[in-house]
C-alpha atoms as a PDB file:
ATOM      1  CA  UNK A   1       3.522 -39.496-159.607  1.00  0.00           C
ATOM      2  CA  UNK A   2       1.839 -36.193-160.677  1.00  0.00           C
ATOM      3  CA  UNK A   3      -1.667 -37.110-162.281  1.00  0.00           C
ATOM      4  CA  UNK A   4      -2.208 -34.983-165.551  1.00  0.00           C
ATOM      5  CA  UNK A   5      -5.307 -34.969-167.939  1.00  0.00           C
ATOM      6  CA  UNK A   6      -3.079 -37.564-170.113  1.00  0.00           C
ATOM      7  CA  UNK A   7      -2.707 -39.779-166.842  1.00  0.00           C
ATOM      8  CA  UNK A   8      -4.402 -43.633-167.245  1.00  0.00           C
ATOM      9  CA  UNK A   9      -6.046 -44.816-164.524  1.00  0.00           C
ATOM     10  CA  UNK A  10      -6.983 -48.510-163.864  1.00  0.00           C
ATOM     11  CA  UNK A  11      -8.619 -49.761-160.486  1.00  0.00           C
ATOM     12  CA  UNK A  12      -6.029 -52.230-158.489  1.00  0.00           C
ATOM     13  CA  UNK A  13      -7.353 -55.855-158.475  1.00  0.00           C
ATOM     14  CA  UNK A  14      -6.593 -56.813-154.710  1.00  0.00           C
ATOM     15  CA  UNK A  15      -9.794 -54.748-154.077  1.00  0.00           C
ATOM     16  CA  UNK A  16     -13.404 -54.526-153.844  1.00  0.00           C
ATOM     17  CA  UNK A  17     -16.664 -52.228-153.983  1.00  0.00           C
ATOM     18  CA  UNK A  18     -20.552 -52.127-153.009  1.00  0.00           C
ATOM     19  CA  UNK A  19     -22.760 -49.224-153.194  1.00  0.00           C
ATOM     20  CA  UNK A  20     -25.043 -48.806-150.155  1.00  0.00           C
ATOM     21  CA  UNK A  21     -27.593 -45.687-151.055  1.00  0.00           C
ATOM     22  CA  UNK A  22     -25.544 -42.679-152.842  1.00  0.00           C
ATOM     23  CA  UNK A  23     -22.540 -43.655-151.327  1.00  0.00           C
ATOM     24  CA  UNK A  24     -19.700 -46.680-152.614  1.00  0.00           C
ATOM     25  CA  UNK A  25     -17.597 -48.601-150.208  1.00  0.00           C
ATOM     26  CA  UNK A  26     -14.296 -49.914-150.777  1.00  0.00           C
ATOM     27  CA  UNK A  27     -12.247 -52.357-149.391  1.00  0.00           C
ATOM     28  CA  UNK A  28      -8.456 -52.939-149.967  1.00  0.00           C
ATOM     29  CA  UNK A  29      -7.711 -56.549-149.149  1.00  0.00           C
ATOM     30  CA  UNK A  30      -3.880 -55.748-148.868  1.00  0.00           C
ATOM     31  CA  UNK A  31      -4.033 -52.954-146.327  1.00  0.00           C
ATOM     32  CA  UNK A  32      -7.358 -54.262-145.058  1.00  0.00           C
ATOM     33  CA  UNK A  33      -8.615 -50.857-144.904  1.00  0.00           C
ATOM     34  CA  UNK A  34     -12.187 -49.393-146.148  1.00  0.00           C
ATOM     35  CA  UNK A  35     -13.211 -46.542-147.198  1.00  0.00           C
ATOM     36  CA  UNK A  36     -16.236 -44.263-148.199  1.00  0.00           C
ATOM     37  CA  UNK A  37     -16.820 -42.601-151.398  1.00  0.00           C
ATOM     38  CA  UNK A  38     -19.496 -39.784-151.596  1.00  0.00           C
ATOM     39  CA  UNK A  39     -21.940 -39.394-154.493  1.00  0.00           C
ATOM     40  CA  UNK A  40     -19.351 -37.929-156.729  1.00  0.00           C
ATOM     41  CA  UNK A  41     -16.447 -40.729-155.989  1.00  0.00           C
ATOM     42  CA  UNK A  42     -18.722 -42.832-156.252  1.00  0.00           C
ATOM     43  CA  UNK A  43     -19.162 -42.052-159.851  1.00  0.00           C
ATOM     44  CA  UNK A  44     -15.621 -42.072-160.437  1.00  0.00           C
ATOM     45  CA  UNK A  45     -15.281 -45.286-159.179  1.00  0.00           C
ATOM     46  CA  UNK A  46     -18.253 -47.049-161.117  1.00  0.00           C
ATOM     47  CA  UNK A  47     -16.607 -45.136-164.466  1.00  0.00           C
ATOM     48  CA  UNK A  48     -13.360 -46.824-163.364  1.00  0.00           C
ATOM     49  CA  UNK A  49     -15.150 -50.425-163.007  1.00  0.00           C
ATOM     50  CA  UNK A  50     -17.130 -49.899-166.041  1.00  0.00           C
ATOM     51  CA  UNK A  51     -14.278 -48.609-168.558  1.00  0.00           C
ATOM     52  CA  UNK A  52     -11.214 -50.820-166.810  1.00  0.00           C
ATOM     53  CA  UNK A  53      -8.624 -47.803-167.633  1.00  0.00           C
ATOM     54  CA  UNK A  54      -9.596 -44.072-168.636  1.00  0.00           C
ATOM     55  CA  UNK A  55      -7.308 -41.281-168.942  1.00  0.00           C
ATOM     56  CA  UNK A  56      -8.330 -38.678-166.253  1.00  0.00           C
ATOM     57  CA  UNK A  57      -9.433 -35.944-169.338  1.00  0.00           C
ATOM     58  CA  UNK A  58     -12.351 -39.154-170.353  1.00  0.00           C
ATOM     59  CA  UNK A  59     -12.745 -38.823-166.347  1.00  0.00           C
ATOM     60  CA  UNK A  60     -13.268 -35.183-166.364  1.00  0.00           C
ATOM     61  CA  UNK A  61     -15.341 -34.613-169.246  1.00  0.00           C
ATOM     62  CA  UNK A  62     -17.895 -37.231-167.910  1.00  0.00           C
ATOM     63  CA  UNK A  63     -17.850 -35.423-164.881  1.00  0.00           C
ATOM     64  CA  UNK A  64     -18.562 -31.737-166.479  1.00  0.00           C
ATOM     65  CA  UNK A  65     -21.668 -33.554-168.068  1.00  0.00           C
ATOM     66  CA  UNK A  66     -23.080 -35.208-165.505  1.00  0.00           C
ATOM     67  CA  UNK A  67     -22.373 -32.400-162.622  1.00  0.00           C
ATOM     68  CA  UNK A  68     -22.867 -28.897-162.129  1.00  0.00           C
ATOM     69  CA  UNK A  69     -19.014 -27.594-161.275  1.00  0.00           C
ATOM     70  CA  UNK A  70     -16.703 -25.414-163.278  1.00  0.00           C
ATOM     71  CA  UNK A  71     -13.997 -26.810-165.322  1.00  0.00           C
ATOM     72  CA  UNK A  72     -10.795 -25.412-162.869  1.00  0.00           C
ATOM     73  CA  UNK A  73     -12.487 -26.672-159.705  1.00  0.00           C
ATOM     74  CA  UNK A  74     -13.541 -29.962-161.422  1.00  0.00           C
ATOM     75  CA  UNK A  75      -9.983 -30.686-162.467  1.00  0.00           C
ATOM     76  CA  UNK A  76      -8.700 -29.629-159.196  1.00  0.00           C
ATOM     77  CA  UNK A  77     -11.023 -31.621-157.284  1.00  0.00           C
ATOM     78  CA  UNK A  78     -10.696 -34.561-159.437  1.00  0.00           C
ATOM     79  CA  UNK A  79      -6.696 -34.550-159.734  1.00  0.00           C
ATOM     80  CA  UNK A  80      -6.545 -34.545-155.570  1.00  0.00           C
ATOM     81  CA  UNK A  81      -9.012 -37.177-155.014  1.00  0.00           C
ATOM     82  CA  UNK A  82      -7.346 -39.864-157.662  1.00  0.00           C
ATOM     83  CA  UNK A  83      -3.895 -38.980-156.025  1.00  0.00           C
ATOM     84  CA  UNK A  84      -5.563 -40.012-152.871  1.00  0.00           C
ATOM     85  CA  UNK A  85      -6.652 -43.383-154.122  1.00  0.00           C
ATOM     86  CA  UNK A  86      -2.952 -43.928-155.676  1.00  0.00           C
ATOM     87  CA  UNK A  87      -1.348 -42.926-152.387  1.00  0.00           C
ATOM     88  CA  UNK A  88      -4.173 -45.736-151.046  1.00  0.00           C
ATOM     89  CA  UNK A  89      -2.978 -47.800-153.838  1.00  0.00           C
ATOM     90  CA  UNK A  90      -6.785 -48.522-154.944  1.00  0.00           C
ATOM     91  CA  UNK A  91      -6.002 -47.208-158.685  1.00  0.00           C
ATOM     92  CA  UNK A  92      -2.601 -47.686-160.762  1.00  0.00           C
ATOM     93  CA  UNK A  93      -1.587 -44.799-163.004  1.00  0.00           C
ATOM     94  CA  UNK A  94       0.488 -44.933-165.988  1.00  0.00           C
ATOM     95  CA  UNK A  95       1.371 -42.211-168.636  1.00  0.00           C
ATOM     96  CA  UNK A  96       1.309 -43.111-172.459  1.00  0.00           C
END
């Protein structure tokens, strides 16, 4: 699925999360894989646990606040990292 700024995201349930210093650890219970999240996944993710389901412009416009990046590099950025975690099926997408 191609993830656009009207894309909802939701974090999968069959997973969880800790945050150890600035970074946030995942684990997958299905695929019984983990993974590591820097600083800025990190925030994602917590944004993600917080809200339950954002659409990835809410995503990106919390981002351009609370980090120093410019808007094209941001979206880029952002799109390619929450295609990652759908092709890790951590997040569910869905268009409206």
């Amino acid at each position: 699925m191609d993830i656009s700024l009207d894309t909802r995201i939701q974090l999968v349930s069959n997973q969880s999360s800790s945050v150890l210093g600035n970074e946030t650890i995942l684990l997958n219970y299905e695929a019984g894989n983990y993974y590591e999240l820097n600083e800025v996944g990190g925030f994602i993710w917590a944004l993600l646990r917080d809200k339950k389901t954002m659409l990835v412009q809410e995503i990106q416009t919390q981002l351009l606040e609370e980090f120093d990046v410019e808007p094209a590099v941001c979206h880029q950025e952002l799109t390619l990292f929450l295609d990652n975690l759908a092709r890790e099926k951590l997040i569910e997408t869905s268009t409206n």
